[in-house]
N, C-alpha and C. Protein backbone atom coordinates (compact mmCIF):
# COMPACT_ATOMS: atom_id res chain seq x y z
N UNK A 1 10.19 37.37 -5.37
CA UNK A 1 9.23 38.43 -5.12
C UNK A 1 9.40 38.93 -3.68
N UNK A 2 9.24 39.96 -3.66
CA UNK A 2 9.35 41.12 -1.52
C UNK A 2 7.87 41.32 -1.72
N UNK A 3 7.98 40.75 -0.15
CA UNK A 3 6.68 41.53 0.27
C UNK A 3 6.64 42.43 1.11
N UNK A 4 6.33 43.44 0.66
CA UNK A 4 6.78 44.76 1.20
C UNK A 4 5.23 45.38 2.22
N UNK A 5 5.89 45.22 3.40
CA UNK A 5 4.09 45.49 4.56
C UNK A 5 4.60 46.80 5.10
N UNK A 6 3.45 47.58 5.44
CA UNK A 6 3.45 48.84 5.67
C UNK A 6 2.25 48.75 7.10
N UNK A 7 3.27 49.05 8.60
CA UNK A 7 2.29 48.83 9.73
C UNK A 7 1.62 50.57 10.08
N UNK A 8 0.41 50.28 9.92
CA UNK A 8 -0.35 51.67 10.51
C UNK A 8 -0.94 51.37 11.47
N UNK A 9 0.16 51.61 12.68
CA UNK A 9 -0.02 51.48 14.15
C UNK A 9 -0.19 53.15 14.56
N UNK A 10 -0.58 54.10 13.50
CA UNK A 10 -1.18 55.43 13.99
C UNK A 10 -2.38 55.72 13.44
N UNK A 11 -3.01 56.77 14.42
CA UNK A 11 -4.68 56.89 13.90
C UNK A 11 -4.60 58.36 12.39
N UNK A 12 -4.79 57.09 11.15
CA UNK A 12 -5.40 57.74 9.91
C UNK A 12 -5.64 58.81 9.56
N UNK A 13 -6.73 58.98 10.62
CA UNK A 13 -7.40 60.50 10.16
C UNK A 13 -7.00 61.32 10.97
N UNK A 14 -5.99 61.48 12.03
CA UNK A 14 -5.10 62.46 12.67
C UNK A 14 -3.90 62.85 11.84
N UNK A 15 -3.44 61.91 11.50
CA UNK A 15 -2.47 62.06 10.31
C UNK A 15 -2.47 61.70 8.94
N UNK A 16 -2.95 62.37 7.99
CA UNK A 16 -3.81 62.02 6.67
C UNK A 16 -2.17 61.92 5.82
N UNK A 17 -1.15 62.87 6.32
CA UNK A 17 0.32 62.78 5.47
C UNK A 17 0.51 61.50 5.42
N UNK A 18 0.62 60.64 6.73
CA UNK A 18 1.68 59.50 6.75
C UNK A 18 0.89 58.36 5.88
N UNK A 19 -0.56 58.36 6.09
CA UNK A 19 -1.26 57.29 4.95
C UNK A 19 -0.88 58.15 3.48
N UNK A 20 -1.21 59.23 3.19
CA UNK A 20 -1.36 59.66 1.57
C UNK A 20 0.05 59.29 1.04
N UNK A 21 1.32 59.60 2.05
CA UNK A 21 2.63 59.06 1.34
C UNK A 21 3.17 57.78 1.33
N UNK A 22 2.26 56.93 2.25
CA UNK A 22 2.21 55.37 1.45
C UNK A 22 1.34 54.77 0.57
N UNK A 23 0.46 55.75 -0.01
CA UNK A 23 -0.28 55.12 -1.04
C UNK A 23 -0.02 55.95 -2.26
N UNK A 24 0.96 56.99 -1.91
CA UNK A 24 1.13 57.42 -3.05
C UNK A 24 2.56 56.88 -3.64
N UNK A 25 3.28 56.00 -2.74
CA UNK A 25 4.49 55.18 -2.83
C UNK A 25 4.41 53.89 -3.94
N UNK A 26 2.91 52.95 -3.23
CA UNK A 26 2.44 52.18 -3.59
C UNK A 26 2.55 52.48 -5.03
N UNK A 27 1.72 53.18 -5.51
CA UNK A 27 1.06 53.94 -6.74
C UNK A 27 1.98 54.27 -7.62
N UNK A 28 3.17 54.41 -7.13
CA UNK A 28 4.44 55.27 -8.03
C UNK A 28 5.05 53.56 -8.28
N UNK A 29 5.17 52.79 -7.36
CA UNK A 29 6.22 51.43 -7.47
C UNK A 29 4.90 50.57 -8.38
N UNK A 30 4.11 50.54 -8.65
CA UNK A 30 2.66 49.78 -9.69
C UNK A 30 2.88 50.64 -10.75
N UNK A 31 3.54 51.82 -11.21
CA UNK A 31 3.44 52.38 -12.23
C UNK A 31 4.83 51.78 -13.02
N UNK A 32 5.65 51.68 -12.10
CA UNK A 32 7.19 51.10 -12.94
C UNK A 32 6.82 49.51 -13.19
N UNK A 33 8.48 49.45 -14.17
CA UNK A 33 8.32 48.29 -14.70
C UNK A 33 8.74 47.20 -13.60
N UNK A 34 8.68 47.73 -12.92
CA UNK A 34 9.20 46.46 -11.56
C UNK A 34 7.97 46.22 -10.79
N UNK A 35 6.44 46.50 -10.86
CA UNK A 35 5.72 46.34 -10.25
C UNK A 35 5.44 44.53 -9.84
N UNK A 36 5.31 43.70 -10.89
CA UNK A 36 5.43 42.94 -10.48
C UNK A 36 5.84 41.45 -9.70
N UNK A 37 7.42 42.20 -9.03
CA UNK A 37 8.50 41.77 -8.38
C UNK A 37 8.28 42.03 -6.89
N UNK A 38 7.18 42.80 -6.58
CA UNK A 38 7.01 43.82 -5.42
C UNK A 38 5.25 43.38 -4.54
N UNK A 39 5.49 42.87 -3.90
CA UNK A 39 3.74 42.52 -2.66
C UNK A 39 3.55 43.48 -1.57
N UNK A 40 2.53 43.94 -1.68
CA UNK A 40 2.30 45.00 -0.63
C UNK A 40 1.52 44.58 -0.48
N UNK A 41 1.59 44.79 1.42
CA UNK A 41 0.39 44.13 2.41
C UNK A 41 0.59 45.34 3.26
N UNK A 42 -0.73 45.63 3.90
CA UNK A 42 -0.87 46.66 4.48
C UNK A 42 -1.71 45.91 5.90
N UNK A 43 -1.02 46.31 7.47
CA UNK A 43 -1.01 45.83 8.39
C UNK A 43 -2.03 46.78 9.17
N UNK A 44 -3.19 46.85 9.49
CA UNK A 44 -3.99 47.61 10.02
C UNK A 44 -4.61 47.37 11.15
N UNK A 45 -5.08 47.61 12.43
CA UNK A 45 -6.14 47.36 13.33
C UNK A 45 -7.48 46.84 12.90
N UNK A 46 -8.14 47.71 11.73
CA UNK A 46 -9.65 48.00 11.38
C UNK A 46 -9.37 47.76 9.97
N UNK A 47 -10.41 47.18 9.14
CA UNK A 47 -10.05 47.41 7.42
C UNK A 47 -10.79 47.97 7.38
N UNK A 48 -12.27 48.66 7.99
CA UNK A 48 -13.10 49.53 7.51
C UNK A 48 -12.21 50.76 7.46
N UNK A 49 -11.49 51.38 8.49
CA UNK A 49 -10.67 52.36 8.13
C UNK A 49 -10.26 52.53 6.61
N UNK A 50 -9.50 52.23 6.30
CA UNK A 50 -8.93 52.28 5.02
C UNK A 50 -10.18 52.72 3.75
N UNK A 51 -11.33 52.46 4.12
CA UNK A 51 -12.61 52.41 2.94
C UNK A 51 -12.59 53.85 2.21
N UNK A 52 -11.98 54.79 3.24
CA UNK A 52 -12.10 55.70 2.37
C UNK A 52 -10.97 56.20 1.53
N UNK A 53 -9.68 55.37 1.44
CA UNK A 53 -9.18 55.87 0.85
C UNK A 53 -9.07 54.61 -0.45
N UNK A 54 -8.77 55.07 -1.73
CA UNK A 54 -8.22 54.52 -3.15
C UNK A 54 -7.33 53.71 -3.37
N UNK A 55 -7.29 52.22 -2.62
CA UNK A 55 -6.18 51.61 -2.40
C UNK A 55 -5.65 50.79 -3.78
N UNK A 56 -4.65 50.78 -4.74
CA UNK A 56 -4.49 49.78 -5.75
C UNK A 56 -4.92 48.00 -5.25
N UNK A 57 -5.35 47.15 -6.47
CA UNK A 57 -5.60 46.03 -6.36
C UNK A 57 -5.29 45.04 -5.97
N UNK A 58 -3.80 45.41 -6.28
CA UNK A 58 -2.68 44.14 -5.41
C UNK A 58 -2.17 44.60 -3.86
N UNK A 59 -2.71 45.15 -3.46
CA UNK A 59 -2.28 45.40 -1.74
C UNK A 59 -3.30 44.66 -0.97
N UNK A 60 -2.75 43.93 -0.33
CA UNK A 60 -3.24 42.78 0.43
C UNK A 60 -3.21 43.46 1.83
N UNK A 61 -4.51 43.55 2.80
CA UNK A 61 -4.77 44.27 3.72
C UNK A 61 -4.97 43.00 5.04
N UNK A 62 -4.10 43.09 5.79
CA UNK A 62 -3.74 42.09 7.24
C UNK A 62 -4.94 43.01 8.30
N UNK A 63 -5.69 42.52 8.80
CA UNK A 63 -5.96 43.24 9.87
C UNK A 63 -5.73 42.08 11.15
N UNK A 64 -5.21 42.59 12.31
CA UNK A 64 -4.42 42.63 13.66
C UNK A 64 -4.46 43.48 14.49
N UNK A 65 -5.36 43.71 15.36
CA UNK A 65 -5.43 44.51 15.94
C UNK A 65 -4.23 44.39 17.38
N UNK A 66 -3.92 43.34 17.91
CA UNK A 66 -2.38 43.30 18.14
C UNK A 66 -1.49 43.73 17.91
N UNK A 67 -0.71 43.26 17.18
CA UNK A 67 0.98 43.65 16.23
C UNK A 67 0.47 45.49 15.92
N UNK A 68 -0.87 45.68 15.67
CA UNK A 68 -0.69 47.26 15.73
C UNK A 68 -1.07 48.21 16.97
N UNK A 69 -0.69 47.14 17.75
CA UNK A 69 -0.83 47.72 19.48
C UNK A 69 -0.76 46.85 19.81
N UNK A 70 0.67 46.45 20.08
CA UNK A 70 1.08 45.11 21.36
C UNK A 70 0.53 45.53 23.03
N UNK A 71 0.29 44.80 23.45
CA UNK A 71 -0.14 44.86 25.22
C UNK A 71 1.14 44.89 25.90
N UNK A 72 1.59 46.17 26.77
CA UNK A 72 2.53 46.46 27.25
C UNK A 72 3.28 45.28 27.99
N UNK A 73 2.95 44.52 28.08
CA UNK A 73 3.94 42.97 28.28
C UNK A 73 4.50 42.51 27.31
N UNK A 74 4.06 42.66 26.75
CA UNK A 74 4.22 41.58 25.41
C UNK A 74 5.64 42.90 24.43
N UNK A 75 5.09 44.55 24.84
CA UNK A 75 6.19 45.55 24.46
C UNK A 75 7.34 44.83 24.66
N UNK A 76 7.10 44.84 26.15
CA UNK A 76 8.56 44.72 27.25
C UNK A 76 9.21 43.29 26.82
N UNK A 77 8.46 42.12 26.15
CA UNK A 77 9.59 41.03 25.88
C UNK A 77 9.98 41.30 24.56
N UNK A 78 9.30 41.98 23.84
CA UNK A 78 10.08 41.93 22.50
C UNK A 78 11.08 43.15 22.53
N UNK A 79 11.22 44.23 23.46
CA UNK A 79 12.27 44.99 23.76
C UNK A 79 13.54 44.21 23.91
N UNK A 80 13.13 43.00 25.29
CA UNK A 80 14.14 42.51 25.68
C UNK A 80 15.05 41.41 24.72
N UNK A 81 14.11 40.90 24.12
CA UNK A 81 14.19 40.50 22.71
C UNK A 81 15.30 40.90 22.13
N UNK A 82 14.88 41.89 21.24
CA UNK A 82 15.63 42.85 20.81
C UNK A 82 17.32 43.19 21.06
N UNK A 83 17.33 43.73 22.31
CA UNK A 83 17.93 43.84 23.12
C UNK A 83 19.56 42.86 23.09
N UNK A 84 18.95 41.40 23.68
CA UNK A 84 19.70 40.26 23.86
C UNK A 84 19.85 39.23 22.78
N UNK A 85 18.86 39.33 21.59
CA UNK A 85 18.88 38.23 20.59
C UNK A 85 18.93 38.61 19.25
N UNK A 86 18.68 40.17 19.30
CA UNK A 86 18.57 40.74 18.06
C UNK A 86 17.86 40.83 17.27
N UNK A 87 16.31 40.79 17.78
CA UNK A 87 15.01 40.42 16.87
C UNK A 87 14.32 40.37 17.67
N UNK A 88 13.14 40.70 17.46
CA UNK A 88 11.75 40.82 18.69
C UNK A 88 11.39 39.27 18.46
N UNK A 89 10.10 39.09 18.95
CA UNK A 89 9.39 37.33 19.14
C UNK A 89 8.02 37.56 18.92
N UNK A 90 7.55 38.89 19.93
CA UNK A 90 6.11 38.69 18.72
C UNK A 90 6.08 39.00 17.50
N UNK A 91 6.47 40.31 17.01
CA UNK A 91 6.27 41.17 15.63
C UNK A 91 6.81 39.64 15.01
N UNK A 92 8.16 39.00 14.68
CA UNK A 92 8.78 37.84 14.17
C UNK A 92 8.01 37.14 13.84
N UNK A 93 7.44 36.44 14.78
CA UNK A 93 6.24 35.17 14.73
C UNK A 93 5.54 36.19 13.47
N UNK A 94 4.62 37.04 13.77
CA UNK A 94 3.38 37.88 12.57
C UNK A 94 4.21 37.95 11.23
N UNK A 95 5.61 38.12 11.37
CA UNK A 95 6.10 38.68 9.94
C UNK A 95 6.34 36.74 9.28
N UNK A 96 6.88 36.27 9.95
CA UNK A 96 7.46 35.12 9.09
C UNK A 96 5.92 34.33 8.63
N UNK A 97 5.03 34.26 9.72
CA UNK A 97 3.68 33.45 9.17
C UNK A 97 2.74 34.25 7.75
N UNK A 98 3.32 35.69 7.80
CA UNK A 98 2.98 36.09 6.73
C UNK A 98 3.64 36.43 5.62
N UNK A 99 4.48 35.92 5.38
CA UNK A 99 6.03 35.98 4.47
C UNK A 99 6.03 37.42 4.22
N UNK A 100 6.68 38.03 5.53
CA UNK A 100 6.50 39.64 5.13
C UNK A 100 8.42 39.25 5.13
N UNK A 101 8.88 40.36 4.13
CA UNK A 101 10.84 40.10 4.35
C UNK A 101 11.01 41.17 4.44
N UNK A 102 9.92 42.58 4.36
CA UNK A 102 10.38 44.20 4.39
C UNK A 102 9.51 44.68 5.33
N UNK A 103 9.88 45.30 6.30
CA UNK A 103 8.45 46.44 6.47
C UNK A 103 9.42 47.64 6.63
N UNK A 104 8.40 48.41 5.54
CA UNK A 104 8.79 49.75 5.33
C UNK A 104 7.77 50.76 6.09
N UNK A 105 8.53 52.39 6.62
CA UNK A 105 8.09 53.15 6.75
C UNK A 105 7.14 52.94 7.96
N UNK A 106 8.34 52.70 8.84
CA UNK A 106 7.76 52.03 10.18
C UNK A 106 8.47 53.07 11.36
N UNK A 107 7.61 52.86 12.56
CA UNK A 107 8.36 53.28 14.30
C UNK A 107 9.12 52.17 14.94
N UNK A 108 9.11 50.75 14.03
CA UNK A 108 9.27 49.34 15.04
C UNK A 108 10.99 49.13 14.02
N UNK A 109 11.62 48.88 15.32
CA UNK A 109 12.77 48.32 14.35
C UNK A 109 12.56 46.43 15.07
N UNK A 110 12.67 45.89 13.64
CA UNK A 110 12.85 44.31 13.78
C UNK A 110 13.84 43.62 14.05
N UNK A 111 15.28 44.22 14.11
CA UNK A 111 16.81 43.79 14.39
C UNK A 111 17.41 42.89 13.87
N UNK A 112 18.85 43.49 13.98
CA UNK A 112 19.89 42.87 12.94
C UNK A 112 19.48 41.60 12.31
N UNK A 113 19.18 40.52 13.37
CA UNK A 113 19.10 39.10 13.22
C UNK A 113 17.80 38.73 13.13
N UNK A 114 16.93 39.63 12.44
CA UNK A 114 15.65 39.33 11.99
C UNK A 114 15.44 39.02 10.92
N UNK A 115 14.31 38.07 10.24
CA UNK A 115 13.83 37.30 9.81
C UNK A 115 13.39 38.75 8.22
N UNK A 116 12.77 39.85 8.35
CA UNK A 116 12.27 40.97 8.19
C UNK A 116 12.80 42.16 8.34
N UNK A 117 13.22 42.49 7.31
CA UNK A 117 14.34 44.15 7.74
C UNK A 117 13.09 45.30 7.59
N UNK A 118 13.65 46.33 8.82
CA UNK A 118 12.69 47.29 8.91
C UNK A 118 13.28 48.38 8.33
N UNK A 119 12.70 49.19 7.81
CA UNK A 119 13.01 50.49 7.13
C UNK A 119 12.37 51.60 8.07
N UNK A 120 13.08 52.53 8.98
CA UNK A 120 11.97 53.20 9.85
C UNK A 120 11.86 54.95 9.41
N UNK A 121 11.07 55.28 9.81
CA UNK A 121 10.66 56.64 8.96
C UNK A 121 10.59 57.87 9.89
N UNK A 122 11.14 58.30 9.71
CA UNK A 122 11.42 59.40 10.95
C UNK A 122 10.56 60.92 10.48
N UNK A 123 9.56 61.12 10.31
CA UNK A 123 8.58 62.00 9.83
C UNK A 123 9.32 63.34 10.23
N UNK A 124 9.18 64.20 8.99
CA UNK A 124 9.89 65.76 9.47
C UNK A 124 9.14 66.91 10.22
N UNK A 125 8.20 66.57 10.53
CA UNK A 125 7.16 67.20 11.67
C UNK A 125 6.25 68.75 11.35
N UNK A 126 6.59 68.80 9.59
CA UNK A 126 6.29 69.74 8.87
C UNK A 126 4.72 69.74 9.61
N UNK A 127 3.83 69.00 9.40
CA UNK A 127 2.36 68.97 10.30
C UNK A 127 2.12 69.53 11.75
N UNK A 128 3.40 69.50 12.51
CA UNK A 128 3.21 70.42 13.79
C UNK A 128 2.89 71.99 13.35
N UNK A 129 4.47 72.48 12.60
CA UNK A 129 4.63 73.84 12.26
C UNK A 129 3.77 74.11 10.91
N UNK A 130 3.06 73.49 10.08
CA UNK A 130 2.35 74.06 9.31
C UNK A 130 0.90 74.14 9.81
């Protein structure tokens, strides 16, 4: 089984696209026949946030108000991290204690020699110009 975590280290209701196209992801991968091969955990600051939106049953909601805003020290070693070892040390520590092995549709890359492959999402900025 993947457990597939989705970090919303951006504010929700400024950007209503980037939540509606992970729950409408969610929603499409629970409709196929592979749904139950697949764990979604959703990595948040706040879980009251989320209340207003329609989340399916099996998404398991982490709240951390950390890992979704590291303290600019703590940035700078897992850069260096990164960098020299090929894998950050905080995000690592959060993903392996929570048997996360995917995070999708992310700004954070986890590196080569990580524990957790990141999938990162490069938004087409249609929300500026529309």
């Amino acid at each position: 089984m993947y457990n597939v975590a989705f970090l919303l280290n951006f504010n929700i209701f400024k950007w209503l696209g980037g939540i509606n196209v992970i729950i409408n992801l969610i929603n499409c991968i629970n409709l196929s026949k592979k749904k139950n091969s697949i764990k979604f955990t959703i990595i948040i600051s706040d879980k009251k946030l989320l209340k207003k939106f329609s989340l399916p049953k099996n998404v398991k909601i982490i709240e951390n108000k950390e890992i979704c805003n590291l303290p600019f020290l703590k940035k700078i070693i897992d850069k260096l991290y990164l960098i020299f070892l090929g894998k950050t040390f905080f995000l690592e520590k959060f993903l392996i204690k929570n048997n996360i092995k995917i995070l999708s549709h992310t700004n954070i890359v986890t590196g080569k020699k990580s524990y957790a492959k990141s999938f990162i999402w490069i938004p087409d900025f249609q929300y500026i110009h529309l």
